[in-house]
Protein backbone atom coordinates (compact mmCIF):
# COMPACT_ATOMS: atom_id res chain seq x y z
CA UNK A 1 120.46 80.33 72.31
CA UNK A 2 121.84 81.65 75.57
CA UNK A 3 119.90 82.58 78.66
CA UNK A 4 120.53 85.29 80.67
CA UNK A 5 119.74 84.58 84.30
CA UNK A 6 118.94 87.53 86.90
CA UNK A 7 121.71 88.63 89.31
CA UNK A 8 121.23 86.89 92.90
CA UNK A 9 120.76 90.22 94.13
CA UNK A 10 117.57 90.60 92.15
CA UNK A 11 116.44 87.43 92.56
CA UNK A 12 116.41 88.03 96.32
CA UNK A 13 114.78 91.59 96.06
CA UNK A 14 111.91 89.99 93.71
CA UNK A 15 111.55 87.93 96.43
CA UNK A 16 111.39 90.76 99.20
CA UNK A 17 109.31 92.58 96.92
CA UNK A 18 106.56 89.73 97.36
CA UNK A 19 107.39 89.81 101.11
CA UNK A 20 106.40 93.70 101.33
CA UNK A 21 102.93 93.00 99.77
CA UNK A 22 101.89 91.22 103.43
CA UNK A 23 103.08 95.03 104.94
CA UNK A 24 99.83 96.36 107.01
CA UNK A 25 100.99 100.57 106.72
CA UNK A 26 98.95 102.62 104.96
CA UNK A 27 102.26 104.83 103.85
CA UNK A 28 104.72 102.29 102.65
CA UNK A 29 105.08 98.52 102.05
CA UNK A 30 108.48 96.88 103.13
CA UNK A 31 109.78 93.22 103.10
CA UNK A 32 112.82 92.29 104.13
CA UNK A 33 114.92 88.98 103.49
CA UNK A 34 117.96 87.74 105.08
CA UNK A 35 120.09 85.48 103.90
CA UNK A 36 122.92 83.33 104.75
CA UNK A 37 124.86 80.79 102.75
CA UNK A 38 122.72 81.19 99.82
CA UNK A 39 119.64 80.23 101.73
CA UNK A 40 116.46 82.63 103.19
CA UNK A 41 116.69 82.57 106.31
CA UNK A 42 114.38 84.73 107.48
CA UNK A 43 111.46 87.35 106.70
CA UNK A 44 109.54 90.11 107.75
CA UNK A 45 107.40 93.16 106.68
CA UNK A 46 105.79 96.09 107.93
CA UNK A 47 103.38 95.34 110.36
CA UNK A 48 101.73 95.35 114.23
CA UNK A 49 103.04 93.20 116.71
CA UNK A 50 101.98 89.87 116.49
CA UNK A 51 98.26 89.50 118.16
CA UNK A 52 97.46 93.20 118.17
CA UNK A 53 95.98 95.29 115.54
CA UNK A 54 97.04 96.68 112.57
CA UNK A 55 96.39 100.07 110.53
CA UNK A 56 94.13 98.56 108.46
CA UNK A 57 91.96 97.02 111.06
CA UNK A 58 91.98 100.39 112.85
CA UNK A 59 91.65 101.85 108.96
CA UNK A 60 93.80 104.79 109.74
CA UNK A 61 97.46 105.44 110.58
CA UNK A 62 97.97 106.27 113.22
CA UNK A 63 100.72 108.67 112.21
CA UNK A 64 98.85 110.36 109.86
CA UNK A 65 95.91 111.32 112.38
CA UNK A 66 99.20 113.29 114.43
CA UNK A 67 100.15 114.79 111.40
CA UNK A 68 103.61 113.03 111.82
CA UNK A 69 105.90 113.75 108.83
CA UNK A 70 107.52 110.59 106.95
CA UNK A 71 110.44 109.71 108.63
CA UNK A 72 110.13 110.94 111.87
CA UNK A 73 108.58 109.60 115.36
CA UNK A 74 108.41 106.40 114.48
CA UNK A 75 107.64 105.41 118.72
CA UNK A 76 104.64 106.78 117.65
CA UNK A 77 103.84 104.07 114.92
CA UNK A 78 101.85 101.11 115.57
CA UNK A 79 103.76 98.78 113.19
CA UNK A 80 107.41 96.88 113.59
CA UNK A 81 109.64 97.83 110.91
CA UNK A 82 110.26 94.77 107.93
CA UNK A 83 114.01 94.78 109.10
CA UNK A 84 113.28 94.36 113.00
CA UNK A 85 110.20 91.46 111.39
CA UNK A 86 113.35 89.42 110.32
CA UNK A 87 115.55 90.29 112.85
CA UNK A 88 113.07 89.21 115.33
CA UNK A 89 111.98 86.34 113.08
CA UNK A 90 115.78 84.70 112.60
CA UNK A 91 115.31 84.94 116.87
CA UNK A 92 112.38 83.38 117.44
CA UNK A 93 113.47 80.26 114.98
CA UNK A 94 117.22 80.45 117.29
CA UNK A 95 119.19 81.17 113.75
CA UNK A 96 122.09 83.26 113.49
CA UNK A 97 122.05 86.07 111.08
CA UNK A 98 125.89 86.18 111.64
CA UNK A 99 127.47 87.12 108.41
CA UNK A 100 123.95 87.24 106.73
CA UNK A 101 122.93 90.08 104.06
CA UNK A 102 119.26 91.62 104.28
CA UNK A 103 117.31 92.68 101.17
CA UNK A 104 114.83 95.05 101.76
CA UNK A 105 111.97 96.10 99.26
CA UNK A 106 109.99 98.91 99.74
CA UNK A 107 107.21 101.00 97.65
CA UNK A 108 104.05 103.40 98.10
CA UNK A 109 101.15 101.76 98.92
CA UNK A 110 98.45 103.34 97.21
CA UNK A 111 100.32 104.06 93.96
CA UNK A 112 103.01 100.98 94.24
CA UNK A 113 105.94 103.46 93.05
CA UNK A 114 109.18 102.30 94.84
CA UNK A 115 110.95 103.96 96.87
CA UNK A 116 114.40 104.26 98.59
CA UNK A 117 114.22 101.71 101.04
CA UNK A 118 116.83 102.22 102.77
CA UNK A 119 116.97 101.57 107.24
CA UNK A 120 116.03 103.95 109.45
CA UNK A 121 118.57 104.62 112.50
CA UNK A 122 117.08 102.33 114.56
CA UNK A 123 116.73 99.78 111.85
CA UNK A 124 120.55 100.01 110.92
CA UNK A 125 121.71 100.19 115.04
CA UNK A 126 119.77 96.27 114.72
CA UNK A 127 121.54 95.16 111.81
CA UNK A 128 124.79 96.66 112.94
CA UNK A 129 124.55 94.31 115.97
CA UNK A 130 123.14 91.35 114.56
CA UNK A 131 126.54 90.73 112.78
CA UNK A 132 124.69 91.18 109.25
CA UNK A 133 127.50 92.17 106.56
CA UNK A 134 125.44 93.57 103.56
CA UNK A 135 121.98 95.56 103.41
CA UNK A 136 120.94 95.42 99.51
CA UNK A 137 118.09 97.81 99.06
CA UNK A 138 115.92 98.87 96.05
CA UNK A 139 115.48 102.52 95.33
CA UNK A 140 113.45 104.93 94.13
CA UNK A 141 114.80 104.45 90.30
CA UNK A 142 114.33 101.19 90.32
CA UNK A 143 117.67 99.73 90.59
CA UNK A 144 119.15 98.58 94.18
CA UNK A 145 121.90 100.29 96.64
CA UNK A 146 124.26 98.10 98.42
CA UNK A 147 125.46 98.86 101.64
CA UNK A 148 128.72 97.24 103.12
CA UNK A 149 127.87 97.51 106.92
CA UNK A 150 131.74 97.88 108.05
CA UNK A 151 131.52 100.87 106.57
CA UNK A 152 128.55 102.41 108.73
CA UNK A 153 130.16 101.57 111.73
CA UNK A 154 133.38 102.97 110.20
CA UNK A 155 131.49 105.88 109.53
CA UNK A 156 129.80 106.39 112.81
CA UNK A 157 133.78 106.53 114.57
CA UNK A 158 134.66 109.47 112.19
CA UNK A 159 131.35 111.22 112.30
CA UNK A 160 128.32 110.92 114.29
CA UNK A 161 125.01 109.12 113.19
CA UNK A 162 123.24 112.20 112.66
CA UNK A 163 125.95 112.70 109.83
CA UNK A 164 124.95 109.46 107.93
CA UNK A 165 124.05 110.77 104.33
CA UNK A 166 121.71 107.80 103.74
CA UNK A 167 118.75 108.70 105.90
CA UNK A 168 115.37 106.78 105.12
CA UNK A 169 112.52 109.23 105.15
């Protein structure tokens, strides 16, 4: 009898998936993972900064109360994106995400139906810098996207960012 093992990729999105259920936003839940030589080496999901409250101590978003559409204004949102979590994470532990992938997971919260989760612009401007070479994320079908980041910044020369045709929100 042979057993079939799941891809790497899915192992590590099963295991953002469980990151994203610590995510504090009433609209979405997002984990992120990045890893590096086949090891985690960091973490983060959607949430307040550290010491300050959250959306669901306050018990409304923020957001919402402005009538802010998905995807847009997020200055005005009291939470840290999961990407910038491990970002900031990898930089408070002093490891290099150099040549790293990130998963990211990300679904509804109330009904738990995934979603796209794919970086915002500010997100992917992080990772670009960070030196990260893969963003794996799942998506609305439930399968996963992978993005090769040489070929954002590749993109960005030709066009402009506002061109880039995979926009979260």
């Amino acid at each position: 009898m042979k057993i079939k093992r799941i891809s790497k990729d899915d192992y590590y999105l099963g295991i953002a998936r469980e990151v994203s259920l610590r995510s504090t936003c009433f609209r979405r839940m997002i984990g992120a993972i990045i890893i590096r030589d086949d090891q985690i080496i960091s973490t983060g999901y959607v949430g307040a900064p550290r010491k300050t409250k959250d959306s669901f101590e306050h018990n409304y978003c923020l957001r919402d109360k402005l009538n802010i559409p998905h995807g847009q204004r997020y200055e005005l949102c009291r939470s840290v994106h999961a990407e910038q979590n491990a970002i900031i994470n990898a930089a408070r532990a002093g490891v290099s995400l150099l040549g790293g992938d990130m998963y990211i997971f990300g679904c509804v919260t109330k009904t738990k139906k995934p979603i796209d989760a794919f970086p915002c612009f500010i997100c992917k401007k992080m990772i670009i810098n960070a030196g990260l070479n893969r963003v794996i994320s799942s998506t609305a079908d439930g399968k996963k996207k992978v993005f090769k980041i040489t070929e954002w910044t590749k993109d960005w020369q030709e066009h402009d960012i506002i061109d880039d045709e995979n926009q979260y929100g």
